[in-house]
Protein backbone atom coordinates (compact mmCIF):
# COMPACT_ATOMS: atom_id res chain seq x y z
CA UNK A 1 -21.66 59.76 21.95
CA UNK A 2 -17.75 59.45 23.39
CA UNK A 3 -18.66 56.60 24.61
CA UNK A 4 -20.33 54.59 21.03
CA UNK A 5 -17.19 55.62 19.10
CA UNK A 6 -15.23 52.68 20.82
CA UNK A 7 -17.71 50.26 20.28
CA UNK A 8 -17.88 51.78 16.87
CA UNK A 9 -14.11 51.22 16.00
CA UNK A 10 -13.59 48.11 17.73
CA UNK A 11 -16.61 46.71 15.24
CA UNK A 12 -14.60 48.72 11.64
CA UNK A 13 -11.35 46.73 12.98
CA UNK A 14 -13.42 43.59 13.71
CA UNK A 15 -14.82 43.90 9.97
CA UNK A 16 -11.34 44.85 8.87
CA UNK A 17 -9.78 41.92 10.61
CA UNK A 18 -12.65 39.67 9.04
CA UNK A 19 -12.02 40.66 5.59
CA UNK A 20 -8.19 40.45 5.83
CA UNK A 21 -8.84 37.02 6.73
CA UNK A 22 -11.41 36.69 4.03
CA UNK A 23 -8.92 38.23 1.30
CA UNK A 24 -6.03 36.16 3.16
CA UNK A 25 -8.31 32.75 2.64
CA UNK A 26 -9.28 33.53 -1.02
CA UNK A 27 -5.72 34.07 -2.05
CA UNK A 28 -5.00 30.89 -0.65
CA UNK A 29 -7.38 29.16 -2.31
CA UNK A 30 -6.74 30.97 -5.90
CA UNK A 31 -2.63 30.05 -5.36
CA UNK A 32 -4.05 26.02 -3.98
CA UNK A 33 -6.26 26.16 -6.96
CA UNK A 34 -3.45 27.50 -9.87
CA UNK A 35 -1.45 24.84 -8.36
CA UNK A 36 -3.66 22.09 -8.49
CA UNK A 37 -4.92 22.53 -12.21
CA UNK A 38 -1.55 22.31 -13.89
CA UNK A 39 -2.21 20.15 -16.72
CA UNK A 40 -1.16 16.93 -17.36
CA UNK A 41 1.56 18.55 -20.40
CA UNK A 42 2.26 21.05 -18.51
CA UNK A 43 -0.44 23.10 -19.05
CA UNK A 44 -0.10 26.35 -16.67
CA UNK A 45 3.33 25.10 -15.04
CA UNK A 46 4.48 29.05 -15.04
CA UNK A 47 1.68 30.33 -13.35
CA UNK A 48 1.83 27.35 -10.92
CA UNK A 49 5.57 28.00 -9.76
CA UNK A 50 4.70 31.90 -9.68
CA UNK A 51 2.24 30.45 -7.20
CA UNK A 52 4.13 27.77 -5.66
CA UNK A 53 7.03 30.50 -4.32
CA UNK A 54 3.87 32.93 -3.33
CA UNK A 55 2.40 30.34 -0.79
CA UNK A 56 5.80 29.42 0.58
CA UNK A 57 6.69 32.39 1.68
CA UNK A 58 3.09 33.98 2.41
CA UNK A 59 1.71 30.76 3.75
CA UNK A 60 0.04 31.50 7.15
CA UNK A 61 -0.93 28.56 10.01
CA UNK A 62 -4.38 29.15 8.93
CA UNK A 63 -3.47 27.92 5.46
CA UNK A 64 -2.15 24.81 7.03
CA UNK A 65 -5.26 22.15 6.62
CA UNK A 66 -6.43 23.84 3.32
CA UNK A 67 -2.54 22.74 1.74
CA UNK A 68 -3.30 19.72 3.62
CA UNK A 69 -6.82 19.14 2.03
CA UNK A 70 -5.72 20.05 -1.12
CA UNK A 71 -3.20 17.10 -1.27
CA UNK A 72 -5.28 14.51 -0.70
CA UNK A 73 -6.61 14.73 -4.48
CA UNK A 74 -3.75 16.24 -6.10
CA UNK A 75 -1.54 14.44 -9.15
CA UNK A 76 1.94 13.90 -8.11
CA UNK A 77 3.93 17.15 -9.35
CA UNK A 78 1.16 19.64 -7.39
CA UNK A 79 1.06 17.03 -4.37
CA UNK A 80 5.32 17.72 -3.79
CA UNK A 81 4.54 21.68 -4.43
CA UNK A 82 2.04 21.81 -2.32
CA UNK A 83 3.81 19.60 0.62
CA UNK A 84 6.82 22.40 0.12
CA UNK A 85 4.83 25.16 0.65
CA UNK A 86 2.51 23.15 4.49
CA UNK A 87 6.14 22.29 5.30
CA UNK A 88 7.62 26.21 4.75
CA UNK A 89 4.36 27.37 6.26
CA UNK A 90 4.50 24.86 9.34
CA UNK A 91 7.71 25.69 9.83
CA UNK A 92 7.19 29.15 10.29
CA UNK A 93 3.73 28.53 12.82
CA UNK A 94 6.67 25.83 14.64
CA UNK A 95 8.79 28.80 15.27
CA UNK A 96 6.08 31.31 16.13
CA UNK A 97 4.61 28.53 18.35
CA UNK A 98 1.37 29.11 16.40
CA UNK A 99 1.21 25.74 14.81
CA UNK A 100 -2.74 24.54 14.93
CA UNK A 101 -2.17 21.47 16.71
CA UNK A 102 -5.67 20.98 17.52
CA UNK A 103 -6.76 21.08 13.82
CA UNK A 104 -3.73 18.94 12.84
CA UNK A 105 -5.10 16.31 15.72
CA UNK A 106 -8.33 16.50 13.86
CA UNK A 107 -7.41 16.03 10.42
CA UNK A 108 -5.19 12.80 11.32
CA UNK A 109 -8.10 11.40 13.06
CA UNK A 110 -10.30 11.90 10.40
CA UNK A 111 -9.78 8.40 8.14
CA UNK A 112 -11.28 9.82 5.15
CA UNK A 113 -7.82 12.06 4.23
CA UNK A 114 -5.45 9.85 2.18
CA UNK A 115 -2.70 7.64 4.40
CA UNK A 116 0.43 9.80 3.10
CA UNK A 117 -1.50 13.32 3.63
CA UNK A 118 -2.39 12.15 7.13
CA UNK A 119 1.25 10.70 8.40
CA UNK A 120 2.33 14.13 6.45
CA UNK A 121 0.16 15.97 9.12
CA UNK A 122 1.13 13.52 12.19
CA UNK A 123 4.75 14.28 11.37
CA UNK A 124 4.14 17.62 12.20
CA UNK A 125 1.74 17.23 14.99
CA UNK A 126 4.42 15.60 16.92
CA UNK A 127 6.65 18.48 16.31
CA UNK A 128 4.12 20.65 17.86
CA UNK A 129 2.27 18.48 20.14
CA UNK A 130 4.67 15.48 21.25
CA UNK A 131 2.00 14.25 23.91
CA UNK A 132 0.25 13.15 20.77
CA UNK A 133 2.01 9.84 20.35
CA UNK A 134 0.71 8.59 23.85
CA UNK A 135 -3.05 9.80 22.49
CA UNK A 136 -2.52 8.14 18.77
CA UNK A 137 -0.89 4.93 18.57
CA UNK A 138 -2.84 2.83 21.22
CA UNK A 139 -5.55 3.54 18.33
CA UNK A 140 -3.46 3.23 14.89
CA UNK A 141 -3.43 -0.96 14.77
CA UNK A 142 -5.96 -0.60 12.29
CA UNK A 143 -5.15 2.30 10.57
CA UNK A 144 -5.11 2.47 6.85
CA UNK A 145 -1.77 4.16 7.15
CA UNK A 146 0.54 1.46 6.80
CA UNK A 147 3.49 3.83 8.41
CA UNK A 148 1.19 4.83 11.41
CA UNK A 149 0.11 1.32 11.59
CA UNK A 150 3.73 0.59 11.79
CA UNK A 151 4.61 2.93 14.45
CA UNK A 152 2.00 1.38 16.49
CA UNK A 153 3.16 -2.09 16.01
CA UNK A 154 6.62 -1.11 17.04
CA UNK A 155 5.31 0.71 20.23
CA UNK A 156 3.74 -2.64 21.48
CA UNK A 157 7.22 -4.90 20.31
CA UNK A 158 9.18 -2.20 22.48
CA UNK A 159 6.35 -2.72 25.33
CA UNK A 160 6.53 -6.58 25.34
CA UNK A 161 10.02 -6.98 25.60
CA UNK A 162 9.67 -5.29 28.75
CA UNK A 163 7.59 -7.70 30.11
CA UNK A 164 7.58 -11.34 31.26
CA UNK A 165 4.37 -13.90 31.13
CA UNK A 166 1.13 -13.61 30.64
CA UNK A 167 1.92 -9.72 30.40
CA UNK A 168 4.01 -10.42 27.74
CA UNK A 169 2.14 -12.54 25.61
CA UNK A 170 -1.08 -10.07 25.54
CA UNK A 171 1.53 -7.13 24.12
CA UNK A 172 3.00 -9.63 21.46
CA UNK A 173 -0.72 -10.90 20.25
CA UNK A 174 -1.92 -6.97 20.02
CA UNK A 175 1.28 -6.53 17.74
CA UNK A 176 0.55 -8.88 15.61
CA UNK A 177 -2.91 -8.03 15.34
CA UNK A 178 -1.67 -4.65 13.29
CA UNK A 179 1.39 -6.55 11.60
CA UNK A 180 1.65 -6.54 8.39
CA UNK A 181 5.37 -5.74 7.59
CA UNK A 182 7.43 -8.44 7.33
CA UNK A 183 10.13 -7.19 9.63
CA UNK A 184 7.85 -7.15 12.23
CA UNK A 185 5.69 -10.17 11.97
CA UNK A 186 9.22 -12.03 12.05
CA UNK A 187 9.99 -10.37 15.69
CA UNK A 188 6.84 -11.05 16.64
CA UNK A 189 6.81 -14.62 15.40
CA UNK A 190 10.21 -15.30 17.39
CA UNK A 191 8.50 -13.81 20.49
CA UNK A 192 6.10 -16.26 20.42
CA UNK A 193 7.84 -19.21 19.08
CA UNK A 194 9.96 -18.49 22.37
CA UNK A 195 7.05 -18.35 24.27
CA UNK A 196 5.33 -21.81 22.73
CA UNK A 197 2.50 -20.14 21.31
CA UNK A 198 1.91 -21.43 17.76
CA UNK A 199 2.09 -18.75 15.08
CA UNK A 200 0.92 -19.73 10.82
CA UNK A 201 2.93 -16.89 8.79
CA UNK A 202 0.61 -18.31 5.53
CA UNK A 203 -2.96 -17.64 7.79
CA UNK A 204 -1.28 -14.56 8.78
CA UNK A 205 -0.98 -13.18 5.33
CA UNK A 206 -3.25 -14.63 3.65
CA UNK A 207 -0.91 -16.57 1.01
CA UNK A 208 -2.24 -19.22 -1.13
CA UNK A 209 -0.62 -22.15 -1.35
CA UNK A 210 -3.71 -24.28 -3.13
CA UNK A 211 -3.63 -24.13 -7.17
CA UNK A 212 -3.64 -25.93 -10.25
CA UNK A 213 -0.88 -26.52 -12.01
CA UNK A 214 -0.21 -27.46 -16.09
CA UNK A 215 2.64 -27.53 -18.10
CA UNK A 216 5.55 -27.35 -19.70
CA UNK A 217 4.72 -24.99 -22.52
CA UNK A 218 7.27 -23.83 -24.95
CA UNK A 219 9.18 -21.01 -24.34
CA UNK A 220 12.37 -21.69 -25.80
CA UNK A 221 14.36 -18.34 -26.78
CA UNK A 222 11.79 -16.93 -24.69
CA UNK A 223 9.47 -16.72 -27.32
CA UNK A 224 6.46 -17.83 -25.12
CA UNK A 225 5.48 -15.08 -23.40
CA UNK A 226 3.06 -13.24 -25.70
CA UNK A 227 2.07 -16.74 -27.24
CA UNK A 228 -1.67 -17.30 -25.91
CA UNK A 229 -1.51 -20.98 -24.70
CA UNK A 230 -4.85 -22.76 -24.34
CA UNK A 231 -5.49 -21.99 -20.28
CA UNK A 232 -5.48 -18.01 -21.41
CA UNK A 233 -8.47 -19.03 -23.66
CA UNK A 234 -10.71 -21.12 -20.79
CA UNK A 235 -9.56 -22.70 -18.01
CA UNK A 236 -10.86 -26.39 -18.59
CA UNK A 237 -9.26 -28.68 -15.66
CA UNK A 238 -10.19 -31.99 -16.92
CA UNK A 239 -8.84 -30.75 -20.66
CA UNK A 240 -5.57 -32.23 -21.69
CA UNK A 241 -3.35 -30.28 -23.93
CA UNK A 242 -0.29 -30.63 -25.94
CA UNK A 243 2.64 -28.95 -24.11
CA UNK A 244 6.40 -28.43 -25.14
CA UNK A 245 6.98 -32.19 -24.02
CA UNK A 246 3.88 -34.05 -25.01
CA UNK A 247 0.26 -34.01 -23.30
CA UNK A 248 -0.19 -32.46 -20.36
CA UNK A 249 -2.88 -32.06 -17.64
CA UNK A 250 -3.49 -30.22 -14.42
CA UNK A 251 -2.13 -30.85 -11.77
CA UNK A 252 -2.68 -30.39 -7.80
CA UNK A 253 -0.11 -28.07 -6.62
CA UNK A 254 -0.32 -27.40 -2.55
CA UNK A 255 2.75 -25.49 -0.88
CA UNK A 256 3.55 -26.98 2.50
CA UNK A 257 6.68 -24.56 3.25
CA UNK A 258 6.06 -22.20 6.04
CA UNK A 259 6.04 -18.60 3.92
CA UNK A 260 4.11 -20.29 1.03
CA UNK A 261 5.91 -20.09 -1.67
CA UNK A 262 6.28 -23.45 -3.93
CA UNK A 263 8.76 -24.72 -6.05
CA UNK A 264 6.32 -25.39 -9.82
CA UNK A 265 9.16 -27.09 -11.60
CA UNK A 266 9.19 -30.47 -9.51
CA UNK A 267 5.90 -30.82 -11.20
CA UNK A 268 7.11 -29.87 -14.80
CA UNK A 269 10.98 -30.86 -15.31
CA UNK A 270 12.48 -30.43 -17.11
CA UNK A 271 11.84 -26.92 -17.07
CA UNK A 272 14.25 -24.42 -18.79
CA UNK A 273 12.68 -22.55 -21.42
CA UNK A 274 9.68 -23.37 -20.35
CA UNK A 275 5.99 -21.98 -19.05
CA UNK A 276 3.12 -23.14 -16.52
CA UNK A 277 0.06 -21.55 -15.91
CA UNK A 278 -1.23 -21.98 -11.88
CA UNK A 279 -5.09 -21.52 -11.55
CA UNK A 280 -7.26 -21.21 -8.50
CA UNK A 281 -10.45 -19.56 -7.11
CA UNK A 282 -11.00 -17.42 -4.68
CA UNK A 283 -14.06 -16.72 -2.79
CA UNK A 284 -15.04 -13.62 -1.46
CA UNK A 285 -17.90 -12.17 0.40
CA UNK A 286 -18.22 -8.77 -1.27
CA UNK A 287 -17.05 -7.01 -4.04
CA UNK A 288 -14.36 -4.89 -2.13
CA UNK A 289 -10.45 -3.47 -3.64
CA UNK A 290 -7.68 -5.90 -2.64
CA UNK A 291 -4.33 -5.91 -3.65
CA UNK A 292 -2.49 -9.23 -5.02
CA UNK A 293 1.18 -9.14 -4.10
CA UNK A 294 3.24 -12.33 -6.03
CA UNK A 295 6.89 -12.88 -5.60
CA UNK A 296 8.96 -14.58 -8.18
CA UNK A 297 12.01 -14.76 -9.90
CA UNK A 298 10.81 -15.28 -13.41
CA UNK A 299 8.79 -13.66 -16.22
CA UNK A 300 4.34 -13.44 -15.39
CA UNK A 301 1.22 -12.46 -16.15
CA UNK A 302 -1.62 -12.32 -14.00
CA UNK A 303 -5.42 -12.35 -14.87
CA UNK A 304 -7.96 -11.89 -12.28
CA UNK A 305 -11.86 -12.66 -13.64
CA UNK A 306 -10.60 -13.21 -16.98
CA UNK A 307 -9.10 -10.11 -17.48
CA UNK A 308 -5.64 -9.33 -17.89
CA UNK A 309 -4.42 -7.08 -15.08
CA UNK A 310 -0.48 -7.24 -15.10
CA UNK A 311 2.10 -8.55 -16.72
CA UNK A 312 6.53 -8.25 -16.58
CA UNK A 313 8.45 -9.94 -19.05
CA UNK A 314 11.60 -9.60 -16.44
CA UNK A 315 13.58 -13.08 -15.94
CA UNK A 316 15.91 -13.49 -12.83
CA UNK A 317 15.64 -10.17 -10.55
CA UNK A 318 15.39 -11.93 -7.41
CA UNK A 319 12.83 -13.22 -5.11
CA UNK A 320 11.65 -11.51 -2.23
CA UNK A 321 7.88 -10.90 -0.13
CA UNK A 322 5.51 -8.48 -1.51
CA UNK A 323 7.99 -8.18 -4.63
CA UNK A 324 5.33 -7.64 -7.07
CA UNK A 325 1.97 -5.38 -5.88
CA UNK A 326 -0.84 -5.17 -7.94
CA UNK A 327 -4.00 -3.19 -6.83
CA UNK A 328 -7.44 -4.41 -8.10
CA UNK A 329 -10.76 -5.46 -6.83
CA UNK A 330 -12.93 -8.98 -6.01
CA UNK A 331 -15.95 -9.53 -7.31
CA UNK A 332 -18.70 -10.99 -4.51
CA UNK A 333 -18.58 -14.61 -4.86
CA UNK A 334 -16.22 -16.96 -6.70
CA UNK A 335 -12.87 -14.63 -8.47
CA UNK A 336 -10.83 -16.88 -10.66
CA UNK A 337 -6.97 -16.49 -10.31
CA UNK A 338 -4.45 -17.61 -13.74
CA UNK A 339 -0.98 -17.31 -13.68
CA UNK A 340 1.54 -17.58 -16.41
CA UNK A 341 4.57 -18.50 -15.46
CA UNK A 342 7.57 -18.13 -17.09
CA UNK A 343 11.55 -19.66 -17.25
CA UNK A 344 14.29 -19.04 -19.98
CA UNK A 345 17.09 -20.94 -20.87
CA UNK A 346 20.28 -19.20 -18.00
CA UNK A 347 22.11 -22.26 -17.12
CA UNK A 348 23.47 -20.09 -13.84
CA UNK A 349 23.00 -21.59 -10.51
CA UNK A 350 21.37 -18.65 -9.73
CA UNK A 351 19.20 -18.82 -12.64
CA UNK A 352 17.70 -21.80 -11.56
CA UNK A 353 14.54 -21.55 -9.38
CA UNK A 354 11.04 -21.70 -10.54
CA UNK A 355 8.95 -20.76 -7.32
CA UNK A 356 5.60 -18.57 -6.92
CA UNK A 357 4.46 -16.92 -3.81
CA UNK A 358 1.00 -15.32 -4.02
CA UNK A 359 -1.59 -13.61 -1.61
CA UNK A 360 -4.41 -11.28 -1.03
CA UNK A 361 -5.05 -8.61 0.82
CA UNK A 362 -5.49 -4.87 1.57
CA UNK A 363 -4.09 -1.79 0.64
CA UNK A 364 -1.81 -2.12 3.78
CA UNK A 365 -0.83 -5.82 3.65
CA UNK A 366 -3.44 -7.03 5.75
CA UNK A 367 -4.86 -10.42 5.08
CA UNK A 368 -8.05 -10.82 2.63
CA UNK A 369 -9.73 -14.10 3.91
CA UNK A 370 -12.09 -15.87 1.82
CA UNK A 371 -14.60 -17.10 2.80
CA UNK A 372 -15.22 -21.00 3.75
């Protein structure tokens, strides 16, 4: 009899222990789940602080992935409470030296968590596990983290600087073949300009420098920009239309300049207070989301298929890469591409230039080919 009573109590503690953890993980999930649902005026915002300042002090390394989980669908307000209360809970396992690195390693690997959840998680894994870098970036080239991708990227530049030759030259092509920051593909780009290996920035990232081009339309006192010219209503490019100057036509427009932008008004001077609209087509292999990132100083709209998808009545911010990002999706087969481009009256030097860059790609930067 003396001798079932141990096994006895061991099995009520066991039980006990189970359904602390049980009542532990249902909190959790009630505070993750008050959290989440705050509505969209505000709806539930008391009970969701109440809850907020429960989880970051209560927060156990258990509760770590859940918080983690939890982000990867939340709106923006719940996603920052619910990153304060992993971070206050991490940072508690850190100092314990209870953090769950193996279920951190397993949630970054797993590609099906959002990027900024996952590099949120990798952060941390490092803290815990710094061996982990060695393991993760020989494999992050491709990831659809554009930070981790990053990181990898730079591990490879720092590599191939070290080296000499053929060496060399394999590290700088495996960098490139994750690129897709600017910064980097510039290094890289030197490297091998250095090294007489040819490099094309414009096959590299997919730019387009192929189009139709027709104008000038009016747009004197900027008036122009809501004004539906005829290319918004069908793209016709044997039609000749009446611009701000007399008939106009399309025009071939090709962009021979190494990062693919092109100058539109040497086809359309004079061109102060003024519009063209840039057409091309786009062929693509599946229906898949891209992103179309445009650069330009001036005023645009963009329709993609027809349909209106962005437009920024801005003149005169600037020109840089990737200024512009617009996410939306390709359509299997031929996608039509219309531009409206737009230039006011600023008689500035600096208010002078009339230039588009354009490309396609994915929700990292990397090139969208279409196909031949």
């Amino acid at each position: 009899m003396l001798a079932v009573r141990p096994r006895a109590c061991c099995w009520m503690l066991g039980c006990l222990g189970l359904m602390t953890t049980s009542v532990i993980a249902a909190e959790t999930g009630s505070l993750i789940a008050t959290i989440t649902q705050v509505g969209a005026r505000g709806e539930g915002h008391a009970a969701a602080t109440a809850a907020v300042r429960e989880l970051e002090t209560s927060a156990q390394a258990a509760d770590l992935v859940p918080l983690l989980k939890a982000m990867n669908s939340a709106a923006p307000l719940p996603a920052n409470w619910l990153r304060g209360a992993f971070e206050a809970a991490a940072d508690r396992a850190l100092s314990a030296n209870s953090l769950p690195t193996a279920d951190l390693d397993a949630f970054v690997r797993d590609r099906s968590n959002t990027p900024r959840v996952r590099r949120l998680a990798y952060e941390w894994l490092l803290k815990g596990d710094p061996e982990a870098e060695t393991r993760f970036l020989p494999t992050l080239l491709d990831d659809p983290s554009a930070e981790m991708r990053r990181d990898a990227v730079a591990r490879l530049i720092g590599q191939a600087r070290e080296q000499t030759g053929d060496e060399a030259l394999k590290l700088w092509r495996q960098a490139l073949s994750g690129a897709v920051d600017e910064d980097q593909v510039d290094a890289i780009a030197k490297a091998l300009k250095e090294l007489d290996v040819p490099f094309n920035r414009v096959q590299h990232f997919g730019l387009l420098v192929d189009w139709h081009v027709i104008g000038p339309f009016d747009n004197v006192d900027q008036k122009g920009f809501p004004v539906a010219y005829p290319p918004e209503e069908q793209v016709d490019l044997n039609a000749e239309y009446t611009g701000k100057l007399g008939p106009v036509t399309w025009q071939q427009l090709h962009s021979d300049e190494a990062d693919g932008a092109f100058d539109i008004a040497k086809l359309t001077e004079p061109h102060k207070g003024a519009i063209d609209y840039l057409y091309t087509e786009f062929k693509a292999g599946e229906e898949l989301p891209v992103e179309f990132r445009l650069a330009t100083a001036n005023a645009w709209k963009l329709w993609v298929n027809g349909e209106l998808v962005f437009a920024r009545e801005e003149y005169h911010r600037g020109m840089r890469f990737d200024q512009y990002i617009v996410p939306g999706k390709l359509q299997a087969g031929k996608n039509t591409i219309l531009l409206k481009v737009c230039q006011n009256e600023q008689d500035q030097d600096w208010a002078q230039r009339w230039a588009v860059q354009f490309r396609v790609c994915d929700v990292t930067g990397k090139a969208v080919h279409q196909m031949p």
